[in-house]
N, C-alpha and C. Protein backbone atom coordinates (compact mmCIF):
# COMPACT_ATOMS: atom_id res chain seq x y z
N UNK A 1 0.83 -1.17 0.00
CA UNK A 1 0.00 0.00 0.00
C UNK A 1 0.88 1.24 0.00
N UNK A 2 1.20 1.31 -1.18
CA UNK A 2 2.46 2.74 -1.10
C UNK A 2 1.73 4.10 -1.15
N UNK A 3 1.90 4.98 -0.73
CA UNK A 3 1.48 6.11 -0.71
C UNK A 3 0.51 6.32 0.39
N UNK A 4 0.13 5.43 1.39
CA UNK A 4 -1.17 5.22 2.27
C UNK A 4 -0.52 5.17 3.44
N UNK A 5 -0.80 6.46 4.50
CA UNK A 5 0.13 6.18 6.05
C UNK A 5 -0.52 5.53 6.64
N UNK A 6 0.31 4.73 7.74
CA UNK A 6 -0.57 3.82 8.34
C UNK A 6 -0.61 4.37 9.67
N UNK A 7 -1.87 3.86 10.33
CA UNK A 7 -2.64 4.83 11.21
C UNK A 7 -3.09 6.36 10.95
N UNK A 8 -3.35 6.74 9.92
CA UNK A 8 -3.46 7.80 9.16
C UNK A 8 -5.09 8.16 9.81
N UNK A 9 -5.74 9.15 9.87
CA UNK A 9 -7.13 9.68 10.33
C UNK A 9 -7.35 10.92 9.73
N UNK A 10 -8.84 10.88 9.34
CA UNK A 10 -9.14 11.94 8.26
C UNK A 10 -9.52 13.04 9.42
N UNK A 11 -9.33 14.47 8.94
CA UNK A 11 -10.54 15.46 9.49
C UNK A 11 -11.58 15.69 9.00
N UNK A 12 -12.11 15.61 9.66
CA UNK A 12 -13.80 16.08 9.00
C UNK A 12 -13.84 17.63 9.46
N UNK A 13 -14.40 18.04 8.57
CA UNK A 13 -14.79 19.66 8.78
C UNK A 13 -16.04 19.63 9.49
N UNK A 14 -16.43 20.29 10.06
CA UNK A 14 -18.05 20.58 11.02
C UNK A 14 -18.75 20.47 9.48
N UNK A 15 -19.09 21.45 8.72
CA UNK A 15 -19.94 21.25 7.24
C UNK A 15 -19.65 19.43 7.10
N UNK A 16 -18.62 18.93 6.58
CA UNK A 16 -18.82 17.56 6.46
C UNK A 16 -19.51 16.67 7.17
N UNK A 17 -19.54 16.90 8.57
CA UNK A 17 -20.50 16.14 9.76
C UNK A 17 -21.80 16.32 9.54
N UNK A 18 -22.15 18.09 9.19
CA UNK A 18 -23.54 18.28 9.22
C UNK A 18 -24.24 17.38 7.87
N UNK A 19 -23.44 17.45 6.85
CA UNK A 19 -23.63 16.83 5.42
C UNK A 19 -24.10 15.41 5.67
N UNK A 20 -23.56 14.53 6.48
CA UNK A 20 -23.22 13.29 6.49
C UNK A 20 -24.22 13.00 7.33
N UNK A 21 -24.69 13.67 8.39
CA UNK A 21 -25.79 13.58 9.24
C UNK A 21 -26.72 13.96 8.55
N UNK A 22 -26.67 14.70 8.03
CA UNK A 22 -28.25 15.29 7.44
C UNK A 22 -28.41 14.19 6.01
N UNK A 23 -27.35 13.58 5.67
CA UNK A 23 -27.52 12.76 4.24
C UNK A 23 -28.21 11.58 4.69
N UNK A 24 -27.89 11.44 6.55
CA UNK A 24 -28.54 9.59 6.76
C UNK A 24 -29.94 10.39 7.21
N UNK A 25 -30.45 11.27 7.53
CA UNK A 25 -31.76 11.58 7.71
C UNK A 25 -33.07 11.77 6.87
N UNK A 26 -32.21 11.93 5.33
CA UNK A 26 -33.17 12.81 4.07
C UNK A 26 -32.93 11.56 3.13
N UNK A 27 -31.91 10.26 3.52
CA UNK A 27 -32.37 9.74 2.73
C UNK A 27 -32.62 8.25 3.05
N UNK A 28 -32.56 7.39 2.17
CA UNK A 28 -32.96 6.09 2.39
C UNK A 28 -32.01 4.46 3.16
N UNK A 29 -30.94 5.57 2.72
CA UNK A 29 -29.09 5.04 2.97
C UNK A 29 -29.17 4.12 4.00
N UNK A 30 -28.68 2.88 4.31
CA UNK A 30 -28.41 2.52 6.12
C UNK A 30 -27.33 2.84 6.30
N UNK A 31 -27.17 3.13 7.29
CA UNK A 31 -25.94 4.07 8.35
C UNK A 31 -24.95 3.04 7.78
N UNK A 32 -24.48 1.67 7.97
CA UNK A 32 -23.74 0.80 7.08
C UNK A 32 -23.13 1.36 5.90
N UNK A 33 -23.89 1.44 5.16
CA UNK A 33 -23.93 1.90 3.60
C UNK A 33 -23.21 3.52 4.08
N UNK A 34 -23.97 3.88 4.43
CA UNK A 34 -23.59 5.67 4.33
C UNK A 34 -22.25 5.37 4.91
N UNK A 35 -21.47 4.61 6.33
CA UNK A 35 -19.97 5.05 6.88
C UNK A 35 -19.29 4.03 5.66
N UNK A 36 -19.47 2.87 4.79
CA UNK A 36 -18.96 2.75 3.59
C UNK A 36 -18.50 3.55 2.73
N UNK A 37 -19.40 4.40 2.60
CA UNK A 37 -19.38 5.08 1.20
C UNK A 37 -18.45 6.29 1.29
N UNK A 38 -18.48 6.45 3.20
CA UNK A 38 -17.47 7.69 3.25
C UNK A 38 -15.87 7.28 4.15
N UNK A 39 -16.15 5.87 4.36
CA UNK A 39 -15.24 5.07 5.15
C UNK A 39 -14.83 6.04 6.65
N UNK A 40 -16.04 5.90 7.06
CA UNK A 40 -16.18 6.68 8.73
C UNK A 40 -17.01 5.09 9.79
N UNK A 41 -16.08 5.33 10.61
CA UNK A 41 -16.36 4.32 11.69
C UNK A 41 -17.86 4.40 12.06
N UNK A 42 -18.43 3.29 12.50
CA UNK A 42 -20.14 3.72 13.04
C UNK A 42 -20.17 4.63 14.21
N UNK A 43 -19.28 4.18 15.09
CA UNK A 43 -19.74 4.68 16.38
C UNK A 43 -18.81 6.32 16.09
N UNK A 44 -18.58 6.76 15.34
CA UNK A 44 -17.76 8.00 15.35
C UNK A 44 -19.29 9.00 14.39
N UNK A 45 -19.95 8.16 13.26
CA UNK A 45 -20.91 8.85 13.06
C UNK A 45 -21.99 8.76 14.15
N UNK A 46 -22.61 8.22 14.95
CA UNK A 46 -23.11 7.79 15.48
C UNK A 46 -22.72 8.85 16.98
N UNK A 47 -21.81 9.60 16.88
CA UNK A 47 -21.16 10.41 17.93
C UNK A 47 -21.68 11.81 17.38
N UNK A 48 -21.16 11.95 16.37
CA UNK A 48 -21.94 13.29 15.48
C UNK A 48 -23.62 13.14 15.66
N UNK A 49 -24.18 12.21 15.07
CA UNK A 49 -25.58 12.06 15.01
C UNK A 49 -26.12 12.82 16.51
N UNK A 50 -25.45 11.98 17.42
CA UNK A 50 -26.01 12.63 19.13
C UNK A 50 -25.51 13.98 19.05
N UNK A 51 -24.40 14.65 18.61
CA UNK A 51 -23.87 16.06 19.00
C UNK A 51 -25.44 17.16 18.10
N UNK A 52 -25.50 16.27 17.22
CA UNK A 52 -25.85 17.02 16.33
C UNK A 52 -27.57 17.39 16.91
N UNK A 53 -28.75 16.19 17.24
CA UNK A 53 -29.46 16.51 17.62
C UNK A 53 -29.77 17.12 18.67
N UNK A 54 -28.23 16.80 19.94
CA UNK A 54 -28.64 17.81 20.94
C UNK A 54 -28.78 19.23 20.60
N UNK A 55 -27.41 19.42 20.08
CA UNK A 55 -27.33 20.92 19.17
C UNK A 55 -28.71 21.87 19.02
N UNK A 56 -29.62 20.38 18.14
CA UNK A 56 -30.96 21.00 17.77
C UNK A 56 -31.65 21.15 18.76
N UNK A 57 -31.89 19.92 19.84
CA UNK A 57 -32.56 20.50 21.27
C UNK A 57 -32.37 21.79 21.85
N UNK A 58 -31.07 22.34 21.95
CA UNK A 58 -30.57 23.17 23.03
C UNK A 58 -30.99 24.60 22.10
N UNK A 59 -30.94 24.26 20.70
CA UNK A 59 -31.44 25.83 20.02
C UNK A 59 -33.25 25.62 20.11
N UNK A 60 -33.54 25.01 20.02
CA UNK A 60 -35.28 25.20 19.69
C UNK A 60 -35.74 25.20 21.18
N UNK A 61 -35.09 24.81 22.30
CA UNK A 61 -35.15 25.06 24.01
C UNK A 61 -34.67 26.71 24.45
N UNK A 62 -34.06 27.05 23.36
CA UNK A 62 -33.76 28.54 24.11
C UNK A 62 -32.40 28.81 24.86
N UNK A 63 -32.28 27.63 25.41
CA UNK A 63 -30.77 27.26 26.13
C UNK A 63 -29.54 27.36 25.81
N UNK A 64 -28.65 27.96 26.33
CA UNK A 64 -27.05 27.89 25.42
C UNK A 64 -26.40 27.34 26.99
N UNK A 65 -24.92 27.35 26.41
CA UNK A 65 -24.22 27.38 27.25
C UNK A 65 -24.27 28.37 27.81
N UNK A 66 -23.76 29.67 27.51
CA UNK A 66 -23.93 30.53 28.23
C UNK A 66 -25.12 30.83 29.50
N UNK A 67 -26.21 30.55 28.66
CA UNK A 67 -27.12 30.72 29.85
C UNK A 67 -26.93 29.64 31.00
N UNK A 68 -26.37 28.35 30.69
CA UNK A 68 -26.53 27.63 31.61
C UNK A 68 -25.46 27.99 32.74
N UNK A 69 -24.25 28.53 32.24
CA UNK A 69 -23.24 28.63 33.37
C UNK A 69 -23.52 30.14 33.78
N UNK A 70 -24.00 31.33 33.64
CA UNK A 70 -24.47 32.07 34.59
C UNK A 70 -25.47 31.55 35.22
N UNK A 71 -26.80 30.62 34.75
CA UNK A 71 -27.83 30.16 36.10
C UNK A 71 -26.54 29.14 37.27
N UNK A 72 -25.72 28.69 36.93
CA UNK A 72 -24.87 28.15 37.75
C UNK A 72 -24.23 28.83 38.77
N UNK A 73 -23.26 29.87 37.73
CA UNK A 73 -22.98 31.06 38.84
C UNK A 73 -24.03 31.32 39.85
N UNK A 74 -24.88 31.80 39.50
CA UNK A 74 -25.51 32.82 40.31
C UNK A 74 -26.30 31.90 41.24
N UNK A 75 -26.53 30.65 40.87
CA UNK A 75 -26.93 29.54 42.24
C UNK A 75 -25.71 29.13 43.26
N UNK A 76 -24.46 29.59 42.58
CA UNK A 76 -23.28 29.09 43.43
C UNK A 76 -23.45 30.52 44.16
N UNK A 77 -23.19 31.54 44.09
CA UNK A 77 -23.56 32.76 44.86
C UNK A 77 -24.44 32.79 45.84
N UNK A 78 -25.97 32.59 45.34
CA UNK A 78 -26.68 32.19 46.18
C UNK A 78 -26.07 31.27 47.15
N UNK A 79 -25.79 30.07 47.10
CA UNK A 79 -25.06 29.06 48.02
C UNK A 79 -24.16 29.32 48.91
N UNK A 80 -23.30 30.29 48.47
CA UNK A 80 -22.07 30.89 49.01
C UNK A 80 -22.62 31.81 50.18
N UNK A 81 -23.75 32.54 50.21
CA UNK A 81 -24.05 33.24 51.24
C UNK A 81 -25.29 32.53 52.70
């Protein structure tokens, strides 16, 4: 295998994750087929898939990080006194 490093690992760009997630949702593909076709481990898409729908939870909830670690602060404050 000349030219091929071994132990070699691709980056995926964030756009490529969203692509690849949104490609096993819109279409008919099995997750099989789809980490074939892009030679991505299951459980690594399958890691995106969860990032990705929380993502969608936490925007259509209103919630960020941010908000969550000032309600933290300001309960540790509270606590503190």
């Amino acid at each position: 295998m000349q030219g091929v490093k071994e132990n070699s690992t691709r980056r995926w760009t964030p756009e490529d994750k969203t692509r690849i997630v949104m490609e096993s949702l819109t279409t008919n593909i099995t997750i099989a087929e789809l980490c074939r076709k892009y030679n991505l481990n299951p459980n690594v898409f399958y890691n995106w898939k969860q990032k990705f729908i929380e993502g969608g939870r936490m925007a259509l909830s209103g919630s960020s990080k941010e908000n969550i670690n000032k309600d933290l602060e300001t309960e540790n404050e509270r606590l503190k006194r």
